[in-house]
N, C-alpha and C. Protein backbone atom coordinates (compact mmCIF):
# COMPACT_ATOMS: atom_id res chain seq x y z
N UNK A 1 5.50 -18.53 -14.93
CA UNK A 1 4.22 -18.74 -14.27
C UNK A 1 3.14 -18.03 -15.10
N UNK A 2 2.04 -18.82 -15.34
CA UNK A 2 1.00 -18.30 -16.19
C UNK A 2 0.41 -16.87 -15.34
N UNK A 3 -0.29 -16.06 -16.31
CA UNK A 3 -1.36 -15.07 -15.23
C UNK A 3 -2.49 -15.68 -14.14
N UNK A 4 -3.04 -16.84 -15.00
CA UNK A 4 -4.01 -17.28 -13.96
C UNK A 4 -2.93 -17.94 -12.89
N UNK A 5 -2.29 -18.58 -12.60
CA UNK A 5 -1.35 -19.08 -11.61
C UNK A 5 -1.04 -17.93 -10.81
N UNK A 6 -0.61 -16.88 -11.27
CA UNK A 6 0.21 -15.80 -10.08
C UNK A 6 -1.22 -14.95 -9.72
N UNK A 7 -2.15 -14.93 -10.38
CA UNK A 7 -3.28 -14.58 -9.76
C UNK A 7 -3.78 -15.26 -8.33
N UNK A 8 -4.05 -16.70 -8.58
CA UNK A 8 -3.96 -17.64 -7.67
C UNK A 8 -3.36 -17.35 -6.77
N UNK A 9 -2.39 -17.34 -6.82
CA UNK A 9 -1.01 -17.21 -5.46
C UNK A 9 -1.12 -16.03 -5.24
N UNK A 10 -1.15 -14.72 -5.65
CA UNK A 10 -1.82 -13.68 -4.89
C UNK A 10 -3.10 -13.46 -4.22
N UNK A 11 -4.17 -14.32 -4.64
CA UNK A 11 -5.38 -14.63 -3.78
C UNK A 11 -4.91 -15.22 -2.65
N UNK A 12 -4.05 -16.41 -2.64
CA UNK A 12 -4.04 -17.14 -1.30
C UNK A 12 -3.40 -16.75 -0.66
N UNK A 13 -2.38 -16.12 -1.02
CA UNK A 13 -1.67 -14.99 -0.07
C UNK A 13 -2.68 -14.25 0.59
N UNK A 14 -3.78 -13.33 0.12
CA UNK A 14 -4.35 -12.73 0.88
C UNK A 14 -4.94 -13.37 1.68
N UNK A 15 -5.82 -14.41 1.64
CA UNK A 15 -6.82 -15.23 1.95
C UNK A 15 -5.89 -15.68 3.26
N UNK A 16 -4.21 -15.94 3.44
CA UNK A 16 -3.99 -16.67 4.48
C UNK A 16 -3.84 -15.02 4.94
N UNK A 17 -3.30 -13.91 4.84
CA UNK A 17 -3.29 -13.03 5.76
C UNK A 17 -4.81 -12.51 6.31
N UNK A 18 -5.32 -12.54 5.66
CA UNK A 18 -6.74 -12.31 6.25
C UNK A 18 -6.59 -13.22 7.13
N UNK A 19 -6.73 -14.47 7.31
CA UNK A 19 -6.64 -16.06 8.43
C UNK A 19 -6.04 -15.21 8.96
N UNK A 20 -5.03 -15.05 8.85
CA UNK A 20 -4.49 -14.52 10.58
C UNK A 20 -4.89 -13.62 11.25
N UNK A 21 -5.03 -12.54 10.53
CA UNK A 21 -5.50 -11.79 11.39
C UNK A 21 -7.21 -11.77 12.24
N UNK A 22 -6.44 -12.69 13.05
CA UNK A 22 -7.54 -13.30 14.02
C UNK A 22 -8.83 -12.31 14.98
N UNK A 23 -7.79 -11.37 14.80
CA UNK A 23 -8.15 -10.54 15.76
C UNK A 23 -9.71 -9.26 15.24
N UNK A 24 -9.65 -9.54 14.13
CA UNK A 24 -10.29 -8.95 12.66
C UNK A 24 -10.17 -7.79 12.95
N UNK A 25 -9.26 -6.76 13.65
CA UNK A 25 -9.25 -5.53 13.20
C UNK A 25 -8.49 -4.65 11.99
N UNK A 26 -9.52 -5.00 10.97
CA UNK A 26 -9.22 -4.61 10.18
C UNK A 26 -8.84 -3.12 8.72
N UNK A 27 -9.68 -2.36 10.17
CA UNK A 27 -10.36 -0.65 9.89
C UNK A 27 -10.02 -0.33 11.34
N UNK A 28 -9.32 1.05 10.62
CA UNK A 28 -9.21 2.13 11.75
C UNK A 28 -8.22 2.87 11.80
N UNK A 29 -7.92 3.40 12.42
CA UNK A 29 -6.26 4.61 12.58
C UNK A 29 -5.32 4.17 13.60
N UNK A 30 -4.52 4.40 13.37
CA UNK A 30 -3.16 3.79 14.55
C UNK A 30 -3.83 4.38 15.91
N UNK A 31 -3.51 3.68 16.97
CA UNK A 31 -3.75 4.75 18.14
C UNK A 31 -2.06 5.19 18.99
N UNK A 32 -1.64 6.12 18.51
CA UNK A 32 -0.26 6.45 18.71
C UNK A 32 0.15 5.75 20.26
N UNK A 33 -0.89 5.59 20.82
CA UNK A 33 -0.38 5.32 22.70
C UNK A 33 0.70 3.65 22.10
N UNK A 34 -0.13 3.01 21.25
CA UNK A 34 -0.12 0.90 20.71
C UNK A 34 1.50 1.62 19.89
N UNK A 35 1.36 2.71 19.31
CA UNK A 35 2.67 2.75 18.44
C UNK A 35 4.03 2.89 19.13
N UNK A 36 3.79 3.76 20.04
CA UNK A 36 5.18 4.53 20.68
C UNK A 36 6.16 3.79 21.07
N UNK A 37 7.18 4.00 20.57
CA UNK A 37 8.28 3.21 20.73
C UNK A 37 8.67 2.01 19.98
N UNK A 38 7.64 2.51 18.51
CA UNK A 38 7.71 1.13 17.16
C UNK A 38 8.66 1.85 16.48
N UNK A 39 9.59 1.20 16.11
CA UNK A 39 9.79 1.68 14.00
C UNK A 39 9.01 1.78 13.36
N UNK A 40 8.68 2.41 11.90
CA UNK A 40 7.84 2.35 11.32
C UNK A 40 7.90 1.14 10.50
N UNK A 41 8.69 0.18 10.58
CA UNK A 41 8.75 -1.21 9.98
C UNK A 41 7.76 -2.11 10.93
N UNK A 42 8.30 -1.87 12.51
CA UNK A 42 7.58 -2.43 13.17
C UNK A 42 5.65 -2.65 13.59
N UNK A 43 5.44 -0.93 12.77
CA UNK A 43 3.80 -0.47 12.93
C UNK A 43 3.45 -1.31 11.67
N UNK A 44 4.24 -1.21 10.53
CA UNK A 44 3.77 -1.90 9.13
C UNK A 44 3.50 -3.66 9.12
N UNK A 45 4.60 -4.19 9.90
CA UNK A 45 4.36 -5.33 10.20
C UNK A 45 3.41 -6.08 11.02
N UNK A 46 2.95 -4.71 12.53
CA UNK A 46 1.78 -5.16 13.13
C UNK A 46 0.71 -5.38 12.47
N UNK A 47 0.59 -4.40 11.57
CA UNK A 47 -0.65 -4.39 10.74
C UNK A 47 -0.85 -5.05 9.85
N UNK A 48 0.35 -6.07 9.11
CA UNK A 48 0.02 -7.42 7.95
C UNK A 48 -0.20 -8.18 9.26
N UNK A 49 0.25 -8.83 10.64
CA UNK A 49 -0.08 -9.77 11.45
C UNK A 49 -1.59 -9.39 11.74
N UNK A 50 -2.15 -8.02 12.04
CA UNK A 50 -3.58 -7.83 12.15
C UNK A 50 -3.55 -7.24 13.52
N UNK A 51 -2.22 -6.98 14.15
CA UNK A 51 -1.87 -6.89 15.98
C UNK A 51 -2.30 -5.32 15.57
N UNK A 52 -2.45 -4.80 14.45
CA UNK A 52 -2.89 -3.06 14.52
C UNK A 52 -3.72 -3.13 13.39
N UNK A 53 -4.65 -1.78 13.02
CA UNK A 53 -5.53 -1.93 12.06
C UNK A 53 -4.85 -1.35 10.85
N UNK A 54 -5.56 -1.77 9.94
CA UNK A 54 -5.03 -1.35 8.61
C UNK A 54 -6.07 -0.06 8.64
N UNK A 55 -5.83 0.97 7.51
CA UNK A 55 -6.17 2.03 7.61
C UNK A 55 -8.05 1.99 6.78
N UNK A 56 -8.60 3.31 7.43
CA UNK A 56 -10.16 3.14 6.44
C UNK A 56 -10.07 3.12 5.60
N UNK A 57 -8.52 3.77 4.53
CA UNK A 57 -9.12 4.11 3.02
C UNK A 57 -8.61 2.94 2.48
N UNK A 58 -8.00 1.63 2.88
CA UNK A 58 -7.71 0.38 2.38
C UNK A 58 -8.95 -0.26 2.63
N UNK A 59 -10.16 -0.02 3.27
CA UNK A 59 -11.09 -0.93 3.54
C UNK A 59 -12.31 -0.26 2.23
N UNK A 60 -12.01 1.09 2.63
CA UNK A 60 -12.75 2.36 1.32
C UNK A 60 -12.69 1.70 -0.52
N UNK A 61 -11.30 1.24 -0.36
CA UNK A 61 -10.71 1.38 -1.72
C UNK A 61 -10.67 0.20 -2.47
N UNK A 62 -10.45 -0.99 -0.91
CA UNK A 62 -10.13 -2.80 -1.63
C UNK A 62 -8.60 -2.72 -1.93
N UNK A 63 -7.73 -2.49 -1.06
CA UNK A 63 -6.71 -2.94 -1.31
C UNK A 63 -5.72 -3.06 0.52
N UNK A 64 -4.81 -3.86 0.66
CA UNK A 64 -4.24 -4.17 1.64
C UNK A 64 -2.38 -4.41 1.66
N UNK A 65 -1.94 -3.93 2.70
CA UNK A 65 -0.42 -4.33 2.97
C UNK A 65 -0.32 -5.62 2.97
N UNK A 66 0.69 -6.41 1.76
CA UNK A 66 1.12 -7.52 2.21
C UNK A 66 2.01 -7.90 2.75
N UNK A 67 3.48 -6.49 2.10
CA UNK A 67 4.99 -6.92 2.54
C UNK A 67 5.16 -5.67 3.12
N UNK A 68 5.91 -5.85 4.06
CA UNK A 68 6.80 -4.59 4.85
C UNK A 68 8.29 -5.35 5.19
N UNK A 69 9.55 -4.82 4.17
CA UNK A 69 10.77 -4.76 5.15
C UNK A 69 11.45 -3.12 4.62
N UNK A 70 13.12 -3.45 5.19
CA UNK A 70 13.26 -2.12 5.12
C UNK A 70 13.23 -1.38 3.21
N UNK A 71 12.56 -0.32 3.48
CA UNK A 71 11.95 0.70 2.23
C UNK A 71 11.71 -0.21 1.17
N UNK A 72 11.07 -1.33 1.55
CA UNK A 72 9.86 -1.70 0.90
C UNK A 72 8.54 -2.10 1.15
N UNK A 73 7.91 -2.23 0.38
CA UNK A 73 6.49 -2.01 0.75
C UNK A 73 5.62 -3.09 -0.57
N UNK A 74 4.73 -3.71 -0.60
CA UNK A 74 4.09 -3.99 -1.20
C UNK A 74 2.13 -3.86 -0.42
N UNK A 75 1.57 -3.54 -1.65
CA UNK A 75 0.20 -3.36 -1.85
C UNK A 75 -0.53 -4.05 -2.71
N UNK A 76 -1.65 -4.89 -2.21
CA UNK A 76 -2.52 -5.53 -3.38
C UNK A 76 -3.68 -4.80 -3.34
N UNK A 77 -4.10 -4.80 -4.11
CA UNK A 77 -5.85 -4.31 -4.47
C UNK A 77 -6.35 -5.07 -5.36
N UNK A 78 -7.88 -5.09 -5.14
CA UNK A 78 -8.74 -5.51 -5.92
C UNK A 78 -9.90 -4.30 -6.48
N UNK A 79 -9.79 -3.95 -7.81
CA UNK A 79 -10.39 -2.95 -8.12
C UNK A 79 -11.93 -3.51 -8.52
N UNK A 80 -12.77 -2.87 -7.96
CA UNK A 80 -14.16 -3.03 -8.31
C UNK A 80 -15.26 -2.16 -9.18
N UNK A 81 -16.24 -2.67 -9.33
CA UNK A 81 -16.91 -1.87 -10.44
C UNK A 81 -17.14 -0.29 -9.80
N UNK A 82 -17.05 -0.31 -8.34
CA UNK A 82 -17.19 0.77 -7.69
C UNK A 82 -15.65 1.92 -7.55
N UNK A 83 -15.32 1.45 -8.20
CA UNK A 83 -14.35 2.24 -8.39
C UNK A 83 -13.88 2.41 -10.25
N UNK A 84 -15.08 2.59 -10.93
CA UNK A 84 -14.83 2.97 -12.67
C UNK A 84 -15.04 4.34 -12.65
N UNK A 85 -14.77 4.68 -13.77
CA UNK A 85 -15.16 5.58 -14.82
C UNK A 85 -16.03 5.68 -15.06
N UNK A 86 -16.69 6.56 -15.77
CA UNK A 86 -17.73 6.39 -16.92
C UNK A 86 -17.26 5.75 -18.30
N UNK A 87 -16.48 5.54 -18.65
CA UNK A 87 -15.77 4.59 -19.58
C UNK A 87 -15.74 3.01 -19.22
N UNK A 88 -15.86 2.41 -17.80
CA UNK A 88 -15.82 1.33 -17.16
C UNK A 88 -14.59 1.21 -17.16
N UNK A 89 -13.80 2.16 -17.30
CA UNK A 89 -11.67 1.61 -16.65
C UNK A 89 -11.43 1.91 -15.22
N UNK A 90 -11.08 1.51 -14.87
CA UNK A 90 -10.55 2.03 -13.02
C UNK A 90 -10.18 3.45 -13.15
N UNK A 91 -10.65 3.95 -12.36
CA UNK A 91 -10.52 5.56 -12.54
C UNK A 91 -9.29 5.86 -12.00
N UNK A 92 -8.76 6.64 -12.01
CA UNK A 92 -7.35 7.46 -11.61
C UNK A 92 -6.99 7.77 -10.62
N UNK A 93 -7.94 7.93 -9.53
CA UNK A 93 -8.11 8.18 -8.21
C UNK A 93 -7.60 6.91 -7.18
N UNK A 94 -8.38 5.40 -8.01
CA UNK A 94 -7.77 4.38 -7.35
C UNK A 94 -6.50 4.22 -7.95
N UNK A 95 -5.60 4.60 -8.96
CA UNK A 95 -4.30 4.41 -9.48
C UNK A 95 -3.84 5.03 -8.14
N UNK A 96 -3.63 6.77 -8.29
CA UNK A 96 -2.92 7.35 -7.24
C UNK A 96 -3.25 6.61 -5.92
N UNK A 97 -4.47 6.13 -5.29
CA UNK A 97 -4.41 5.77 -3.97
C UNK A 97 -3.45 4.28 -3.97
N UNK A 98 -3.72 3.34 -4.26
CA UNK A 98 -2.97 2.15 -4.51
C UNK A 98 -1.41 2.82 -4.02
N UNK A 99 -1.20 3.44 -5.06
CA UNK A 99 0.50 3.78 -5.50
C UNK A 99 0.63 4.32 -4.07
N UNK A 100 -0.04 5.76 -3.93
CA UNK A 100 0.66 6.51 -2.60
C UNK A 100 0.53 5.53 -1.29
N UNK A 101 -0.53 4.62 -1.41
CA UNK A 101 -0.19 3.35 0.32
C UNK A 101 1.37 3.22 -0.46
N UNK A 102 1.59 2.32 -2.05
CA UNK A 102 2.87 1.91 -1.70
C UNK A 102 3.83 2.49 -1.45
N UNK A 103 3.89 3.66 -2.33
CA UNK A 103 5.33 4.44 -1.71
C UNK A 103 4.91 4.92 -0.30
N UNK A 104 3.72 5.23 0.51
CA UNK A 104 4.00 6.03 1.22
C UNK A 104 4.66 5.24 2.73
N UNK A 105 4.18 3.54 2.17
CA UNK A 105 4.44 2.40 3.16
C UNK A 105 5.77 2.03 3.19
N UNK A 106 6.42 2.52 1.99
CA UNK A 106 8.18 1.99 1.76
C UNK A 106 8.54 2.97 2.79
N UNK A 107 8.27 4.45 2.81
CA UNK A 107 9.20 5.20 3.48
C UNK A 107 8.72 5.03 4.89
N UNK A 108 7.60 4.81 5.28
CA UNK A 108 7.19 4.24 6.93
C UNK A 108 8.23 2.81 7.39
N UNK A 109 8.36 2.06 6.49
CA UNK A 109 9.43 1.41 6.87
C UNK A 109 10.54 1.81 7.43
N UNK A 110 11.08 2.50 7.03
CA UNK A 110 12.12 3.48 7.31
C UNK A 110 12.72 4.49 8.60
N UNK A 111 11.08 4.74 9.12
CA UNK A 111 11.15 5.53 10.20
C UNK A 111 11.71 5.35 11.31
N UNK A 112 12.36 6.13 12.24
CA UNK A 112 12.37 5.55 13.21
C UNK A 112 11.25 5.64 14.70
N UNK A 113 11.21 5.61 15.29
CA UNK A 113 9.91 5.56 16.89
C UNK A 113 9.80 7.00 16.78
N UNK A 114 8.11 7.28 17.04
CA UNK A 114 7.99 8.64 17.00
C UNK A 114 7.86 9.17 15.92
N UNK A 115 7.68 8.55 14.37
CA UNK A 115 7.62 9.55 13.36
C UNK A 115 7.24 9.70 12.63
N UNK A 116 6.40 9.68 11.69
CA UNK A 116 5.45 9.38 10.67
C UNK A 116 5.81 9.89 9.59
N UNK A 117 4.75 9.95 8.71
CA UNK A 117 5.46 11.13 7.17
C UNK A 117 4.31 11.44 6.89
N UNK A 118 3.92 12.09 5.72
CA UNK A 118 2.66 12.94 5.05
C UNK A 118 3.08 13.05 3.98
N UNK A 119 2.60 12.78 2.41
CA UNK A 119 2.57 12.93 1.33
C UNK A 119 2.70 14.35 1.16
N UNK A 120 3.79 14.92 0.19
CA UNK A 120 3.94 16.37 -0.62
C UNK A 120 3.64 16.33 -1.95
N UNK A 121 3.70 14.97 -2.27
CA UNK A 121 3.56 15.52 -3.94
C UNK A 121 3.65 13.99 -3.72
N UNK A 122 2.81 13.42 -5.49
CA UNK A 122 2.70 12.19 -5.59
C UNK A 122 2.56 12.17 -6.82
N UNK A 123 3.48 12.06 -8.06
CA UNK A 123 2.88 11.88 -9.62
C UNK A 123 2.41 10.52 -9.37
N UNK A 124 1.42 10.48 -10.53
CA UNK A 124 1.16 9.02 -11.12
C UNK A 124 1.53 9.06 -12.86
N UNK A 125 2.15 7.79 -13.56
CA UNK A 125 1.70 8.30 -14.97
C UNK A 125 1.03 6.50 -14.81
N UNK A 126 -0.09 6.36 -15.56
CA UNK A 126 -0.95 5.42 -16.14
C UNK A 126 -0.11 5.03 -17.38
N UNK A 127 -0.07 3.79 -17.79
CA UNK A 127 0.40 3.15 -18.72
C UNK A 127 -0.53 2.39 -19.78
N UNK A 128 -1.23 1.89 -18.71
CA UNK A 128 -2.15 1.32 -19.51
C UNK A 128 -3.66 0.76 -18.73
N UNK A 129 -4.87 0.95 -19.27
CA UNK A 129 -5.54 0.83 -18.96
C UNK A 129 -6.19 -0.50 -17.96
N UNK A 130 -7.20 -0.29 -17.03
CA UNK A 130 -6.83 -1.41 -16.03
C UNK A 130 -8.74 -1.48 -15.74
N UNK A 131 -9.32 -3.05 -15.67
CA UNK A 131 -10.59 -3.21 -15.91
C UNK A 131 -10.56 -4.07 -14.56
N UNK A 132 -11.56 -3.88 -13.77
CA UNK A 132 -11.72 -4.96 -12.72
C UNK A 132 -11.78 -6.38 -13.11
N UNK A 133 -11.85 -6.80 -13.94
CA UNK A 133 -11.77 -8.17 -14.43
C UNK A 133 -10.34 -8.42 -14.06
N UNK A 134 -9.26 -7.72 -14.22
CA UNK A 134 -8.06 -8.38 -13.45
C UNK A 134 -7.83 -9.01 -11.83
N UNK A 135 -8.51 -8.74 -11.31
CA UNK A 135 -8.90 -9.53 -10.11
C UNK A 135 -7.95 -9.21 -9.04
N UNK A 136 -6.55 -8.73 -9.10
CA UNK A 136 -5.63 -7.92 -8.05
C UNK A 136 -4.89 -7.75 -8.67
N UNK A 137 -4.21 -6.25 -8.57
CA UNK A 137 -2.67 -5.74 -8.99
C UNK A 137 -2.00 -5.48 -7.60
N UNK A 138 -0.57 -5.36 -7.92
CA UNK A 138 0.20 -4.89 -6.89
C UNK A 138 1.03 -3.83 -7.24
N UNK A 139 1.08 -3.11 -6.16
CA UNK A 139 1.57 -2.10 -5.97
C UNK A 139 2.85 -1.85 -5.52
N UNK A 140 3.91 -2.18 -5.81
CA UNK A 140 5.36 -1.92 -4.97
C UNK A 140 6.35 -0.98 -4.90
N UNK A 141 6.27 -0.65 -3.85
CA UNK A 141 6.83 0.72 -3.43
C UNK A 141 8.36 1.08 -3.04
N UNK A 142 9.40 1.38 -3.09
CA UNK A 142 10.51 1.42 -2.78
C UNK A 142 11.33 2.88 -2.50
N UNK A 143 11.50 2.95 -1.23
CA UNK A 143 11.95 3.90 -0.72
C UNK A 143 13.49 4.42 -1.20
N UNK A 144 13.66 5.57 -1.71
CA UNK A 144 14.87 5.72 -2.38
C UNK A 144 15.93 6.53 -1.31
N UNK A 145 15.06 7.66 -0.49
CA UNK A 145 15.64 8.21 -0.05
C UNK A 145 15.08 8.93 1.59
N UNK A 146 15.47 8.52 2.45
CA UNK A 146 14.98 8.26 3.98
C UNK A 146 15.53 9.57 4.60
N UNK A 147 15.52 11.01 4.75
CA UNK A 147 16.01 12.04 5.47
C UNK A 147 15.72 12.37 6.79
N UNK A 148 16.10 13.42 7.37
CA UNK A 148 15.14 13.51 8.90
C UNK A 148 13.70 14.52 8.64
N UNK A 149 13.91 14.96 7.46
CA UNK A 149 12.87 15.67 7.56
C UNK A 149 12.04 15.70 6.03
N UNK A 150 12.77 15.21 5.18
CA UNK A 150 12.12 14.32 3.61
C UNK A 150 12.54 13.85 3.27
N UNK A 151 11.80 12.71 2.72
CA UNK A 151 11.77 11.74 1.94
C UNK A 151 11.02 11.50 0.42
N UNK A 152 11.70 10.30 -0.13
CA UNK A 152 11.34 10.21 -1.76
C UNK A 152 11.48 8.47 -1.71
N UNK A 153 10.26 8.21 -2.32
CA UNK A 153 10.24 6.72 -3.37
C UNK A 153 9.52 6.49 -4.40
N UNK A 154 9.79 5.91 -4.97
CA UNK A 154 8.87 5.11 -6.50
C UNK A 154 8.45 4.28 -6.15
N UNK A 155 7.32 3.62 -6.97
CA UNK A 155 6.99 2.57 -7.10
C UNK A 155 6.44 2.26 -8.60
N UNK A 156 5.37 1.20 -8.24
CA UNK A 156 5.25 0.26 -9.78
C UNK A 156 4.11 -0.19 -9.47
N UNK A 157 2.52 -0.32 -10.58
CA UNK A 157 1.70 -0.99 -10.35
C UNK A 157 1.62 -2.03 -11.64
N UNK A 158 1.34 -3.32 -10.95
CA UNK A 158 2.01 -4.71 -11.87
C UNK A 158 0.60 -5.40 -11.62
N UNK A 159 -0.16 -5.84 -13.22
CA UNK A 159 -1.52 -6.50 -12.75
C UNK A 159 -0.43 -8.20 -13.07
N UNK A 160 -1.19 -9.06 -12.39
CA UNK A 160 -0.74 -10.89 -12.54
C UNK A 160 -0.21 -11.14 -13.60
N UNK A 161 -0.33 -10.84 -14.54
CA UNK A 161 0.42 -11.28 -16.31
C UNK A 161 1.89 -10.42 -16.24
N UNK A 162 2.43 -9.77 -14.65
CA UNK A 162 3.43 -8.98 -15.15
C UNK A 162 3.46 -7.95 -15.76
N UNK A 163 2.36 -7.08 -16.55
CA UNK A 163 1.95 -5.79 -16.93
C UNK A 163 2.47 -4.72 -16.53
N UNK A 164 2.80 -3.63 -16.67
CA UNK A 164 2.85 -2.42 -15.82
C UNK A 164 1.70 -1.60 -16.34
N UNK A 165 1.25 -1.25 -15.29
CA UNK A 165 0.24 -0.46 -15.52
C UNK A 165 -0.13 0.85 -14.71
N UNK A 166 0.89 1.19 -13.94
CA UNK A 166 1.40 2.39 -13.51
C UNK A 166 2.83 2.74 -13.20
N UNK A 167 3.53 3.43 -13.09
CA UNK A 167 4.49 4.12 -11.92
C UNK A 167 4.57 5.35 -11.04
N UNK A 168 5.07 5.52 -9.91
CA UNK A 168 4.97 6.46 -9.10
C UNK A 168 6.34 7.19 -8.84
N UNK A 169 6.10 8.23 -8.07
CA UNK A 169 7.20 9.22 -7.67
C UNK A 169 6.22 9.78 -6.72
N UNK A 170 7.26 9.72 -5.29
CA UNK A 170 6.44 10.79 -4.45
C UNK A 170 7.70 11.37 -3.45
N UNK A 171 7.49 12.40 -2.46
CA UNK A 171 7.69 13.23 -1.64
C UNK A 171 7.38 13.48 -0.48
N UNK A 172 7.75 12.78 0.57
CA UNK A 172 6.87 12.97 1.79
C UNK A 172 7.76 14.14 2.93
N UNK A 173 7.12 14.61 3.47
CA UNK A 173 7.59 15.38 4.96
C UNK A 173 7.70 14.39 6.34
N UNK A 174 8.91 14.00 6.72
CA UNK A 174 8.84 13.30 7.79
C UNK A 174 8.47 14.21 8.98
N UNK A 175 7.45 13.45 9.94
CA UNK A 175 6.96 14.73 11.18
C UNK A 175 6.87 13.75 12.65
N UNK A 176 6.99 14.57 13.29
CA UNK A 176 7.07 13.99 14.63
C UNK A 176 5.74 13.41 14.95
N UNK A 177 5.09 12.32 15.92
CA UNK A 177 4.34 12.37 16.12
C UNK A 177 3.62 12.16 17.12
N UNK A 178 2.90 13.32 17.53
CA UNK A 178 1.83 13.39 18.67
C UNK A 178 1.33 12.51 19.73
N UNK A 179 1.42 12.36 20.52
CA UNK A 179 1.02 11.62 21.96
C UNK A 179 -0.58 11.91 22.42
């Protein structure tokens, strides 16, 4: 499949999840009362149907959940001029955010009712430089290791031509969560 082709098909992918989510809530924070008694597969999935909101810093940043099953995760973004350098490359800040939704969405898969996680540590290494003219990369996240009280996954940021243009490693604290 050419780049412009899988570009394509990652646009309309978004374009039909946006359609659905009819409901347009698309910004905001979980409200734990709507969660209780979800998996964290089940909160990830409300939120590609649109039945929960996706978070502010995906609305902040330009990027969105497409896939949730178990300890995986995928993330698209669209990087904008508002998010450069002074060099005009996507700055580093949107690398790490991209990456940590994906890994941090693989290991929410994972959870069970009641539990969330919190980032401990998150490398990024950059591979290669990344210009908003690519129009969406993805982010895919894969949960390696699911504990009761930490967790670990990698992921991969892949612009349409198949590129790599990041990878991740992170660390989360699984925590109970609040009513």
């Amino acid at each position: 499949m050419t780049q412009e082709n899988m570009l394509a098909n990652w646009i309309k992918e978004e374009e039909k999840l946006l359609s659905a989510m009819s409901n347009g809530r698309l910004v905001g924070h979980l409200n734990q009362e709507k969660v209780a008694g979800l998996t964290g597969l089940e909160v990830m999935q409300a939120v590609i149907r649109g039945d929960l909101p996706n978070g502010n810093m995906a609305t902040t940043m330009n990027y969105m959940i497409m896939e949730a099953s178990p300890g995986h995760a995928v993330v698209q973004g669209n990087p904008t001029e508002s998010v450069l350098n002074v060099q005009g490359f996507v700055h580093g800040g949107w690398f790490a955010t991209i990456m940590d939704a994906a890994v941090g969405n693989s290991i929410h898969t994972m959870l069970p009712p009641g539990k969330g996680y919190t980032t401990l540590d998150l490398s990024v290494k950059m591979t290669r430089a990344l210009l908003p003219t690519v129009g969406r990369v993805r982010a895919i996240g894969r949960a390696i290791q699911v504990g009761r009280t930490i967790a670990i996954a990698e992921g991969r940021l892949i612009g349409p031509d198949g590129k790599l243009h990041a990878t991740a490693t992170t660390t989360c604290m699984v925590v109970d969560i609040k009513k």
